[in-house]
Structure formats: structure tokens, C-alpha cells
C-alpha atoms as a PDB file:
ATOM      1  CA  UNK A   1       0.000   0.000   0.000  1.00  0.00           C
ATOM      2  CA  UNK A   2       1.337   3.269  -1.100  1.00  0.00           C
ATOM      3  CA  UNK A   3       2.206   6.115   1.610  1.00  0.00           C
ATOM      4  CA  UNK A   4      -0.386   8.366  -0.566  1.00  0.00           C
ATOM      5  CA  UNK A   5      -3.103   5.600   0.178  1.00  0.00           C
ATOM      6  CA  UNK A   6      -2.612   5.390   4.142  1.00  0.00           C
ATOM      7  CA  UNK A   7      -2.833   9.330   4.208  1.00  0.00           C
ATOM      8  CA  UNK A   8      -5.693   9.636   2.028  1.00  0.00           C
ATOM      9  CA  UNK A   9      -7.424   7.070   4.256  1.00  0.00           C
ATOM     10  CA  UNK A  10      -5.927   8.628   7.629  1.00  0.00           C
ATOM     11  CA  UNK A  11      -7.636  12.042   6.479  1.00  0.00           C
ATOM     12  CA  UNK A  12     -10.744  10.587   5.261  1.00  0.00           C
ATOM     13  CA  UNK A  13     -11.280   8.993   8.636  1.00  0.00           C
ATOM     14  CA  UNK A  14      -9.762  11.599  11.171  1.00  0.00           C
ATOM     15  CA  UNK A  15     -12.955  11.508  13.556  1.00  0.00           C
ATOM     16  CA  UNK A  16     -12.859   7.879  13.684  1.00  0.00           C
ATOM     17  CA  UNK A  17      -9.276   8.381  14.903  1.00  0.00           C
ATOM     18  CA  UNK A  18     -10.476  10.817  17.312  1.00  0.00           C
ATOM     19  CA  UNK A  19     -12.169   8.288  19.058  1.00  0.00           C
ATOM     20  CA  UNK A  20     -10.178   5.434  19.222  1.00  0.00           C
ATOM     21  CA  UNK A  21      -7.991   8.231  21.209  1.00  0.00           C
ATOM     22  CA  UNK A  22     -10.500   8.160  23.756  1.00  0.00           C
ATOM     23  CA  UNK A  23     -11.452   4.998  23.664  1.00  0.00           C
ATOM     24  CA  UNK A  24      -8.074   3.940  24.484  1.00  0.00           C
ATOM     25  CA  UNK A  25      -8.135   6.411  27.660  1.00  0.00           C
ATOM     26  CA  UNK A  26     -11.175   4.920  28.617  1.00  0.00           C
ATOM     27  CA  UNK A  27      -9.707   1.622  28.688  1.00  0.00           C
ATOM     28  CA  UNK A  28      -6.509   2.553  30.509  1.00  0.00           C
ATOM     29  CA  UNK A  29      -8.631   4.426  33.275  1.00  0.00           C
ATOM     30  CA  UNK A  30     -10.321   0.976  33.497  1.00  0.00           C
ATOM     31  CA  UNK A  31      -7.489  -1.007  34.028  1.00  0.00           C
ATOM     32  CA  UNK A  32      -5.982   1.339  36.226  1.00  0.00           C
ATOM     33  CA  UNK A  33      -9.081   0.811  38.512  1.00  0.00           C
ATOM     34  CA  UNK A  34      -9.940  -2.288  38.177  1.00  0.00           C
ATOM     35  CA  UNK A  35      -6.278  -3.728  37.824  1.00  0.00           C
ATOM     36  CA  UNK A  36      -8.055  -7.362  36.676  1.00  0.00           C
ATOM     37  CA  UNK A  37     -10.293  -9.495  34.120  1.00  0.00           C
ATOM     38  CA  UNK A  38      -9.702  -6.636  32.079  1.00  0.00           C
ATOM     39  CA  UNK A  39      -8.605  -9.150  29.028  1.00  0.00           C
ATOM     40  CA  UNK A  40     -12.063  -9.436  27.908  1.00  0.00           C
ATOM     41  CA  UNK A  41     -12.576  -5.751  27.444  1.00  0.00           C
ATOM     42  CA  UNK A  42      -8.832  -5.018  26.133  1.00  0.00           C
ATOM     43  CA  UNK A  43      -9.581  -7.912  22.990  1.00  0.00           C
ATOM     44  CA  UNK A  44     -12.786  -6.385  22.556  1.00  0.00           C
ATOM     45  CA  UNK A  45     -11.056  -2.935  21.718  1.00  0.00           C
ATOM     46  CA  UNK A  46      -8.661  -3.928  19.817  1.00  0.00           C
ATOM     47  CA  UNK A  47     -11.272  -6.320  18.247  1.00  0.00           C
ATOM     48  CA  UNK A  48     -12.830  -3.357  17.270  1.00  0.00           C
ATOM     49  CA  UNK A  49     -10.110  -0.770  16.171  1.00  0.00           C
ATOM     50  CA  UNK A  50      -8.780  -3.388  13.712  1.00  0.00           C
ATOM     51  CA  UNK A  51     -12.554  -3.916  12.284  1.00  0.00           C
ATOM     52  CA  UNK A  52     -12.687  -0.283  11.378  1.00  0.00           C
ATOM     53  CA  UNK A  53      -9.564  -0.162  10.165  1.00  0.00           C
ATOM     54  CA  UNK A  54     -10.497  -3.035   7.618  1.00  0.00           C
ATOM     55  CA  UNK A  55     -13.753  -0.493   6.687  1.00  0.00           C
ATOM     56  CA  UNK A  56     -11.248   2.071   5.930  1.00  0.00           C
ATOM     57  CA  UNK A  57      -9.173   0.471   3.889  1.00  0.00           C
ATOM     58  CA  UNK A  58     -11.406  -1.589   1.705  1.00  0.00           C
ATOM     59  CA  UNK A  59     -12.687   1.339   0.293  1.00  0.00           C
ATOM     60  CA  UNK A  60      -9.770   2.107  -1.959  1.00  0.00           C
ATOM     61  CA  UNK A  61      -8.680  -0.052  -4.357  1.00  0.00           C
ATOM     62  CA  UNK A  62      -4.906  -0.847  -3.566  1.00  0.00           C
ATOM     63  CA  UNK A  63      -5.893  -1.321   0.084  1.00  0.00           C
ATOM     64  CA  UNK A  64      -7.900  -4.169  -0.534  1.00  0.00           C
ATOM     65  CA  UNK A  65      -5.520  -6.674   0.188  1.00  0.00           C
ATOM     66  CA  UNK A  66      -4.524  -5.152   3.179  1.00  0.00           C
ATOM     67  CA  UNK A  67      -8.216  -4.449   4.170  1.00  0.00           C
ATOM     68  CA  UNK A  68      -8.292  -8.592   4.099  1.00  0.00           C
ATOM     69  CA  UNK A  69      -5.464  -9.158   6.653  1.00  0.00           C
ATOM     70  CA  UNK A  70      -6.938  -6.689   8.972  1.00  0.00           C
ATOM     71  CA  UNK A  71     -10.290  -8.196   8.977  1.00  0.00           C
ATOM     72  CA  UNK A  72      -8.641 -11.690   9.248  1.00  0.00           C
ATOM     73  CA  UNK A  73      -6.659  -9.831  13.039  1.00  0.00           C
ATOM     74  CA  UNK A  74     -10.237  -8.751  13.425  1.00  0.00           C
ATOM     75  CA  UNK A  75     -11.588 -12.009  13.862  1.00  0.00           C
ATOM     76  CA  UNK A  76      -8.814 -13.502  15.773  1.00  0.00           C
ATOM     77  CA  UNK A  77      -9.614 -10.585  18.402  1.00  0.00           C
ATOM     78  CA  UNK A  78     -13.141 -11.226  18.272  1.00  0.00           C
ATOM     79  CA  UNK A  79     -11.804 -15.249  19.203  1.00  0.00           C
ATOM     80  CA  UNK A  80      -9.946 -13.757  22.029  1.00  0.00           C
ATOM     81  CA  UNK A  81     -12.767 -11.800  23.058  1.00  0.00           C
ATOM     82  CA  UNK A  82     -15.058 -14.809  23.411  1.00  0.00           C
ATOM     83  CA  UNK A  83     -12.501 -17.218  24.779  1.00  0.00           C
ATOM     84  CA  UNK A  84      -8.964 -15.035  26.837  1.00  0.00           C
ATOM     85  CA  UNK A  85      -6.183 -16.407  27.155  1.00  0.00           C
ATOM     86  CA  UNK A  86      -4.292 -13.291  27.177  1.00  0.00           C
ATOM     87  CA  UNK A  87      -3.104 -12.917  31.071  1.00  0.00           C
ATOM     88  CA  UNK A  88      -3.017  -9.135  31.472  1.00  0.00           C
ATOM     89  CA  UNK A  89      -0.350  -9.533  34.155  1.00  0.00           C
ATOM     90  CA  UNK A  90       2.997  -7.104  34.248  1.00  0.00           C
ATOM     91  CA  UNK A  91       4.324  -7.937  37.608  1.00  0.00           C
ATOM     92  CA  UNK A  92       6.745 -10.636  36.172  1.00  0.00           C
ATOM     93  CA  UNK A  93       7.646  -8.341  33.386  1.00  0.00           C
ATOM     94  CA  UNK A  94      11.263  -7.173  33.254  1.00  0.00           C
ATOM     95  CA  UNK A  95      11.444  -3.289  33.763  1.00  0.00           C
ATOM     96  CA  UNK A  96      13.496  -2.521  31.025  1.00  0.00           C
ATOM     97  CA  UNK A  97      10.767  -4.243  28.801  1.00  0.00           C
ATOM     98  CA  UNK A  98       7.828  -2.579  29.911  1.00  0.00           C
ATOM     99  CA  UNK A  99       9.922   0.752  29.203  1.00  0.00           C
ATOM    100  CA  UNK A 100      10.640  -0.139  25.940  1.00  0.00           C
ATOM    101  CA  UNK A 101       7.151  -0.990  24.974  1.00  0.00           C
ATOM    102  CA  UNK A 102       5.466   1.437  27.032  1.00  0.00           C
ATOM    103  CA  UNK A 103       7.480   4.256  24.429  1.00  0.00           C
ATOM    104  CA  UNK A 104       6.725   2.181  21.628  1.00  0.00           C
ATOM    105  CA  UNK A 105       2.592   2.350  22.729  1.00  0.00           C
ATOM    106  CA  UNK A 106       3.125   5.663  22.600  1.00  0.00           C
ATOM    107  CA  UNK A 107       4.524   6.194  19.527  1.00  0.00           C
ATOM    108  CA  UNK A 108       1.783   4.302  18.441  1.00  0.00           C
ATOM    109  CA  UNK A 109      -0.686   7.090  19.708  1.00  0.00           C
ATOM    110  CA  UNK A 110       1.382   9.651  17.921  1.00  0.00           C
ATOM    111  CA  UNK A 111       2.069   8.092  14.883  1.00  0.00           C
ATOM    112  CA  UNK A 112       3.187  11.380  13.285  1.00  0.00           C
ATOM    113  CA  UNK A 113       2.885  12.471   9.669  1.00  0.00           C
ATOM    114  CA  UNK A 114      -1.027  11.950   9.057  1.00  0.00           C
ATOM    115  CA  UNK A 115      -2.895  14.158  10.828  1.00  0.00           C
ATOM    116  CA  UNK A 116      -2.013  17.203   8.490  1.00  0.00           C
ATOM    117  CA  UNK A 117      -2.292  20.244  10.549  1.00  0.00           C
ATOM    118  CA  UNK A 118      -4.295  18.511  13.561  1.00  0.00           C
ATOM    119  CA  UNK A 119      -2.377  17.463  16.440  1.00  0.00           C
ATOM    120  CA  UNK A 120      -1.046  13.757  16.053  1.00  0.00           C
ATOM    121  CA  UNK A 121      -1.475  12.606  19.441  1.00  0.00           C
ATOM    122  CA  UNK A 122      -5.651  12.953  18.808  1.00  0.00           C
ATOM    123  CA  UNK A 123      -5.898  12.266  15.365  1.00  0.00           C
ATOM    124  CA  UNK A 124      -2.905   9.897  14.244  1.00  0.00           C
ATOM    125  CA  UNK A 125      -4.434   7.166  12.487  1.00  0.00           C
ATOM    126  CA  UNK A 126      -5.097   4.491  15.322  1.00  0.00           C
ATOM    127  CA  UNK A 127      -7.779   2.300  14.308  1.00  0.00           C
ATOM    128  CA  UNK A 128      -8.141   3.699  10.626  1.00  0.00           C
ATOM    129  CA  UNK A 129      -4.641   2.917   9.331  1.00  0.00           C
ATOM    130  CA  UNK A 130      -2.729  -0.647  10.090  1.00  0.00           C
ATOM    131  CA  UNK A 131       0.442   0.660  11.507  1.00  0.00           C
ATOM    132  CA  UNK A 132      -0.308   2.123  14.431  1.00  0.00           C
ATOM    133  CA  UNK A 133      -3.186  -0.528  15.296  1.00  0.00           C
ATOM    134  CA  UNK A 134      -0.617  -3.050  14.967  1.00  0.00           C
ATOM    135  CA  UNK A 135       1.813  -1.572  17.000  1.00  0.00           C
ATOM    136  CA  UNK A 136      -0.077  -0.451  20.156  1.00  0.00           C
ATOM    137  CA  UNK A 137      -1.323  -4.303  19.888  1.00  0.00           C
ATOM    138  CA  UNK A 138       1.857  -5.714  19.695  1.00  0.00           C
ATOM    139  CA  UNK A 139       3.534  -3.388  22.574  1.00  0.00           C
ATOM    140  CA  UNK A 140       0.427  -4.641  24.421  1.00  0.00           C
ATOM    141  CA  UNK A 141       0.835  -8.060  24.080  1.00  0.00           C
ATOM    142  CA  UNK A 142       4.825  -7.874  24.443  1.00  0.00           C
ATOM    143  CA  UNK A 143       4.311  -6.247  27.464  1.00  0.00           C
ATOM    144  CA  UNK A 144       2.104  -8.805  29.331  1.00  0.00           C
ATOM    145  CA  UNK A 145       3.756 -12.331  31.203  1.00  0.00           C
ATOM    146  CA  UNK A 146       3.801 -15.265  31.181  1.00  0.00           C
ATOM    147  CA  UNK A 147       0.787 -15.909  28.939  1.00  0.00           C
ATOM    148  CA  UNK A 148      -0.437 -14.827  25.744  1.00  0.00           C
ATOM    149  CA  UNK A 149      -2.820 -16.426  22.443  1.00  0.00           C
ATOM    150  CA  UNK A 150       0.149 -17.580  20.232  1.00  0.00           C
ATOM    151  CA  UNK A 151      -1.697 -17.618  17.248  1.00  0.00           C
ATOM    152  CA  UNK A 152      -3.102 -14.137  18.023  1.00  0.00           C
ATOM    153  CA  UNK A 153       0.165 -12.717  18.692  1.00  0.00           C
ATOM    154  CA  UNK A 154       2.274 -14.673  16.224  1.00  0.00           C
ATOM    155  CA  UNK A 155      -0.470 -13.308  13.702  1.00  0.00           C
ATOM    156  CA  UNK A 156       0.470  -9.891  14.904  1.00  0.00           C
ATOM    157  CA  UNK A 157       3.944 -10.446  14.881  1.00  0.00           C
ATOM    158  CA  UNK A 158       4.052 -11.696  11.187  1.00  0.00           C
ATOM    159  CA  UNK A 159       1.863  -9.089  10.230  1.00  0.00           C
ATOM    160  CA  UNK A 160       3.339  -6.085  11.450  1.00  0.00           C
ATOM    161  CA  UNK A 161       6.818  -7.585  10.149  1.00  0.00           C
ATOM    162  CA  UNK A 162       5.572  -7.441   6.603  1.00  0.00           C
ATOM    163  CA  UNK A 163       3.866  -3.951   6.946  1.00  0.00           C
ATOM    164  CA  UNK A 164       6.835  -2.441   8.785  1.00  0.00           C
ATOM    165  CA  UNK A 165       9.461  -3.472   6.745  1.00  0.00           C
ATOM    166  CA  UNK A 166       7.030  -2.317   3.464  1.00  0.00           C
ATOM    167  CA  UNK A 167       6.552   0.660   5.173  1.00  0.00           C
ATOM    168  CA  UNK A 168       9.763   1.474   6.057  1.00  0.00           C
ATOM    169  CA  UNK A 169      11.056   1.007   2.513  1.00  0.00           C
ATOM    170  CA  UNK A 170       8.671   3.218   0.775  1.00  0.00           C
ATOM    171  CA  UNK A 171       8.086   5.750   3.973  1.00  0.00           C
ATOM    172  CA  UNK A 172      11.582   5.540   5.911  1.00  0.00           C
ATOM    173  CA  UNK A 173      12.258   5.715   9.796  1.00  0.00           C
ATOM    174  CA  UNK A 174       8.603   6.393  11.022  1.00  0.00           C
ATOM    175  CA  UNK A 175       7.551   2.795  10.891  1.00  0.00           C
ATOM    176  CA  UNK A 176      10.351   1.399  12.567  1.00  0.00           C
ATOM    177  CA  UNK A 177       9.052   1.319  16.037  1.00  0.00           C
ATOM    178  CA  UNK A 178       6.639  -1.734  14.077  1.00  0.00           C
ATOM    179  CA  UNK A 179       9.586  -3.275  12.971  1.00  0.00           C
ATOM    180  CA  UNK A 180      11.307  -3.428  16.219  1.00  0.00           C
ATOM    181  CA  UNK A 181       8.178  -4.658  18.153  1.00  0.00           C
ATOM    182  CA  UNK A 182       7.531  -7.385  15.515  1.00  0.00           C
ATOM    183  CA  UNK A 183      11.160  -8.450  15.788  1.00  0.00           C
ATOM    184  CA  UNK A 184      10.158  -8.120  19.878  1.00  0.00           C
ATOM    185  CA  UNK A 185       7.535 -10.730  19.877  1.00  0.00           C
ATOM    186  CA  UNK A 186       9.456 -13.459  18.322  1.00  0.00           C
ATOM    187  CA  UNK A 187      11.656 -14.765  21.324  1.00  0.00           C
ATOM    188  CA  UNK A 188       8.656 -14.123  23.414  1.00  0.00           C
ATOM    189  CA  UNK A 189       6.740 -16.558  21.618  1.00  0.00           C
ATOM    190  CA  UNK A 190       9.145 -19.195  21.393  1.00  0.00           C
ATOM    191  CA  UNK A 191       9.236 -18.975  25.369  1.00  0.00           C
ATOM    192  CA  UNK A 192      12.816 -17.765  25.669  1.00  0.00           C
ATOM    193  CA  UNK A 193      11.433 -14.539  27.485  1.00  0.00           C
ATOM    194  CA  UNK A 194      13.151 -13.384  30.703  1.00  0.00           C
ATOM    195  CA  UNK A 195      10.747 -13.119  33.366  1.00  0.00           C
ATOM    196  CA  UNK A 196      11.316 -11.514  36.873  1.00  0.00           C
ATOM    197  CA  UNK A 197      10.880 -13.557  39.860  1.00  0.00           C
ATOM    198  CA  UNK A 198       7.095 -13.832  41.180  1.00  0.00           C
ATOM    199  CA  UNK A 199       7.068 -12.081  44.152  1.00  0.00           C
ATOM    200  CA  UNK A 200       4.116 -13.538  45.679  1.00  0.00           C
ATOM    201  CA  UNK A 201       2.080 -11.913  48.053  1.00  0.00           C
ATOM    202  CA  UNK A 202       3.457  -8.833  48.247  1.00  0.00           C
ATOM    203  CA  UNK A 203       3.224  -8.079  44.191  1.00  0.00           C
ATOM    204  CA  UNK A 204      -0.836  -8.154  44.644  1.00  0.00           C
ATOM    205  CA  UNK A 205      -2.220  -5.160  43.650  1.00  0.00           C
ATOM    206  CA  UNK A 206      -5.877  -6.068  42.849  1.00  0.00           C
ATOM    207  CA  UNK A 207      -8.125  -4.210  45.372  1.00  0.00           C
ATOM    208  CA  UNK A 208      -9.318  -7.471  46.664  1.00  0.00           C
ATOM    209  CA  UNK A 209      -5.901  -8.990  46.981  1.00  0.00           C
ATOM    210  CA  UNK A 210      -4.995  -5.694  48.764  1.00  0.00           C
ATOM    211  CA  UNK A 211      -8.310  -6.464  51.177  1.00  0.00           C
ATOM    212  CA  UNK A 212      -7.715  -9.765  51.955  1.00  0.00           C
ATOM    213  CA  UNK A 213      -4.198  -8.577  52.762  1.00  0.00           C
ATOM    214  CA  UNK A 214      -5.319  -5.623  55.669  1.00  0.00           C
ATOM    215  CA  UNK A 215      -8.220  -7.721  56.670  1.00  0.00           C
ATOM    216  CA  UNK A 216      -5.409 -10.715  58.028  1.00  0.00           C
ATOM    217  CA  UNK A 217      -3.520  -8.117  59.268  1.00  0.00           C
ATOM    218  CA  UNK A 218      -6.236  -6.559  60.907  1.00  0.00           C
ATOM    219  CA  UNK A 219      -7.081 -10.008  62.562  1.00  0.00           C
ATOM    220  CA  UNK A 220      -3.465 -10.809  63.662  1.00  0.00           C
ATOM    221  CA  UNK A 221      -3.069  -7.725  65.273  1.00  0.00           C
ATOM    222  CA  UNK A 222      -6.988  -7.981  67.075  1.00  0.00           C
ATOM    223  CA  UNK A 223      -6.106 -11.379  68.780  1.00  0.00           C
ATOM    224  CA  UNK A 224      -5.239 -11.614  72.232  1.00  0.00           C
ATOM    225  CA  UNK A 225      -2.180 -13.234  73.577  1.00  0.00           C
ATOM    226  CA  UNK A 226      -1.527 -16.143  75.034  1.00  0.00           C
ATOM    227  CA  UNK A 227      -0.007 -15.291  77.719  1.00  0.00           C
ATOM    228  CA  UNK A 228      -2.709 -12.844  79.089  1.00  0.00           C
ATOM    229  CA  UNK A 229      -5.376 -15.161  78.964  1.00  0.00           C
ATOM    230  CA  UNK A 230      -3.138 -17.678  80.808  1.00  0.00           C
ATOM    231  CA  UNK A 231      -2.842 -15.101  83.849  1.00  0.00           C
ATOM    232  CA  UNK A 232      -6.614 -14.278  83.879  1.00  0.00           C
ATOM    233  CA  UNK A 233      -7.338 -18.007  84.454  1.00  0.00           C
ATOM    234  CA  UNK A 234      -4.672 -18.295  87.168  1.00  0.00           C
ATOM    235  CA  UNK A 235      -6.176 -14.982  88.720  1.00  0.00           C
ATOM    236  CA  UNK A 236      -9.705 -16.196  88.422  1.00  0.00           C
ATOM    237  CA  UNK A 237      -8.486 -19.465  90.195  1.00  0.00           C
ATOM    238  CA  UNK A 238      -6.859 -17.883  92.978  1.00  0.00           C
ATOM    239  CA  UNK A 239     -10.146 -16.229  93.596  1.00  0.00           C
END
């Protein structure tokens, strides 16, 4: 697909951009709260940011073909949706990773050079355009251990290789952020991924794990020692 193509289509479908933006926030805010069983609603965004993405590009011509691999990541989102078996879990996820994906899903919400005179960070082309769709799912699913859908993410992965390294040919250094986390995801899903050590207890940061944690404490601290109840009984006897 020709750079012309992905900014006619990014311009054509700027308010649809718009609101992926805030979609995204939405969803962050979410997880931020809620801090679990948050995969559901995560492949259910992206689910739908890669469906209108496909609507976008099938209407012109030499996007087509394109249009039919993002339907096709579509569907295996929709999968996901129905049946997770992403584990949206970062505490065993080296620092130094998270960073670099972290910058990379930013990028990703940047995405400069099709948003004309509009600012890029609310109308790059995130859910209209395949780039950045690809890449804020693939610095997603990079950045979650131990578990993700291999066939989703390898999908992504092969994907984004092929549209990255296109891109970067015909476009230059913008799209190499998708090259880099395409190349990412590889040792990750053959399992050679480095993962920090599981930290038990005191990693928990669900509200309810964070309950349950003050609510032993809080029953610890209430009971009464041994000792004192021994002395009561011997005073009570003496009496």
C-alpha cells in the first residue's frame, strides 16, 4: 500500500481516529481501577479498532488486500474476546521491557505524519490505518507475562513484520518502532522470554488482593495473647 493511500485514508477517517484516542483512555482508566479481568474488554477494543480499520481500507482499491489481513486480526480478536487467554499480568515483566514498549505504545498514539495540521497525538491514524493498530497491539501483548494467544500474537507479529518493513522502505524511519516490536515478539513466543521472579504476596495489587491482605492483618493484630489469657485463668483461680 502506497504512503499516498494510508494518508488519504488517515484524512478521510480523522474523527474515527479521534475516538479510538479516547477509547483507548477509557480503557486505561479501566485497568488502572480495576487492575483485573480486564482481558475481555482489552480484545474487545482492539477487536474493534482493527474492524474499522479493515472499513477504511477496503474502500480504496490498492488497500484491498490489506483491508483482508486486517479483517482476518479482526476475527482472531473477536476469538480472544469470546474465549482469553491473554493474562493481562505485568508484575513478572522485566522493567526494562515494559519501558521499551510502554514508548513504543506511545509512539503508536502519535504516529506522526497523518494528521495534516491537527495534532497527532488525537488524530494519528489508530484504528483507521494498520500501523499504528498493529503496534499499540503488539507493545500490548509484548508487554504482558507469562501468557499470551500464540496464534493471536504470532499473527500480529508476522503481520506487522511485513507492513513495517514495506513501510519502512517506501516511507523511511517512522515505521520502525513496528519493525522493532515485531522483531520483539518473536523470542517471546518461542518462550525464551526473561521473566522476573514472582514475588508472591506482596506483588498483589488487585483491590481485593490488597483487602484480603489488611483484613489478616487486621485479625493478627486484634487477637489476644496467650499469655494474658493464661494469667486471667490463674487470677480467676486464685479467687
Amino acid at each position: 500500500m502506497s504512503p499516498e493511500t494510508q494518508l488519504a485514508v488517515a484524512e478521510s477517517f480523522l474523527l474515527v481516529a479521534a475516538l479510538h484516542h479516547f477509547a483507548v483512555a477509557v480503557v486505561a482508566v479501566l485497568f488502572w481501577i480495576r487492575r483485573t479481568s480486564m482481558e475481555r474488554t482489552v480484545a474487545v477494543y482492539f477487536a474493534l479498532a482493527f474492524a474499522t480499520a479493515a472499513v477504511a481500507l477496503a474502500g480504496h482499491p490498492s488497500a484491498r488486500i490489506v483491508a483482508a489481513f486486517t479483517t482476518g486480526l479482526s476475527a482472531l480478536w473477536c476469538l480472544e474476546a469470546a474465549h482469553p487467554k491473554n493474562v493481562l499480568s505485568f508484575r513478572r515483566t522485566p522493567r526494562l521491557r515494559l519501558a521499551v514498549m510502554g514508548i513504543l505504545g506511545l509512539f503508536a498514539l502519535l504516529y506522526p505524519g497523518y494528521s495534516g495540521e491537527l495534532p497527532s497525538f488525537v488524530f494519528s491514524p489508530l484504528g483507521v490505518t494498520l500501523p499504528p493498530t498493529l503496534l499499540l497491539a503488539l507493545a500490548t501483548l509484548n508487554s504482558i507475562a507469562p501468557a499470551t494467544s500464540r496464534p493471536l500474537h504470532g499473527s500480529l507479529a508476522a503481520v506487522g513484520l511485513v507492513i513495517g518493513v514495506n513501510g519502512l522502505l517506501s516511507e523511511g524511519w517512522i515505521h520502525v518502532p513496528l519493525v522493532v516490536a515485531s522483531v520483539y515478539a518473536v523470542p517471546l513466543l518461542f518462550g525464551r522470554a526473561v521473566l522476573r521472579e514472582d514475588d508472591g504476596e506482596g506483588g498483589a495489587t488487585s483491590v481485593r488482593a490488597v483487602h484480603e491482605r489488611m483484613h489478616k492483618r487486621r485479625v493478627l493484630l486484634s487477637r489476644p495473647r496467650r499469655s494474658s489469657i493464661r494469667k486471667l485463668n490463674t487470677h480467676n483461680r486464685k479467687k
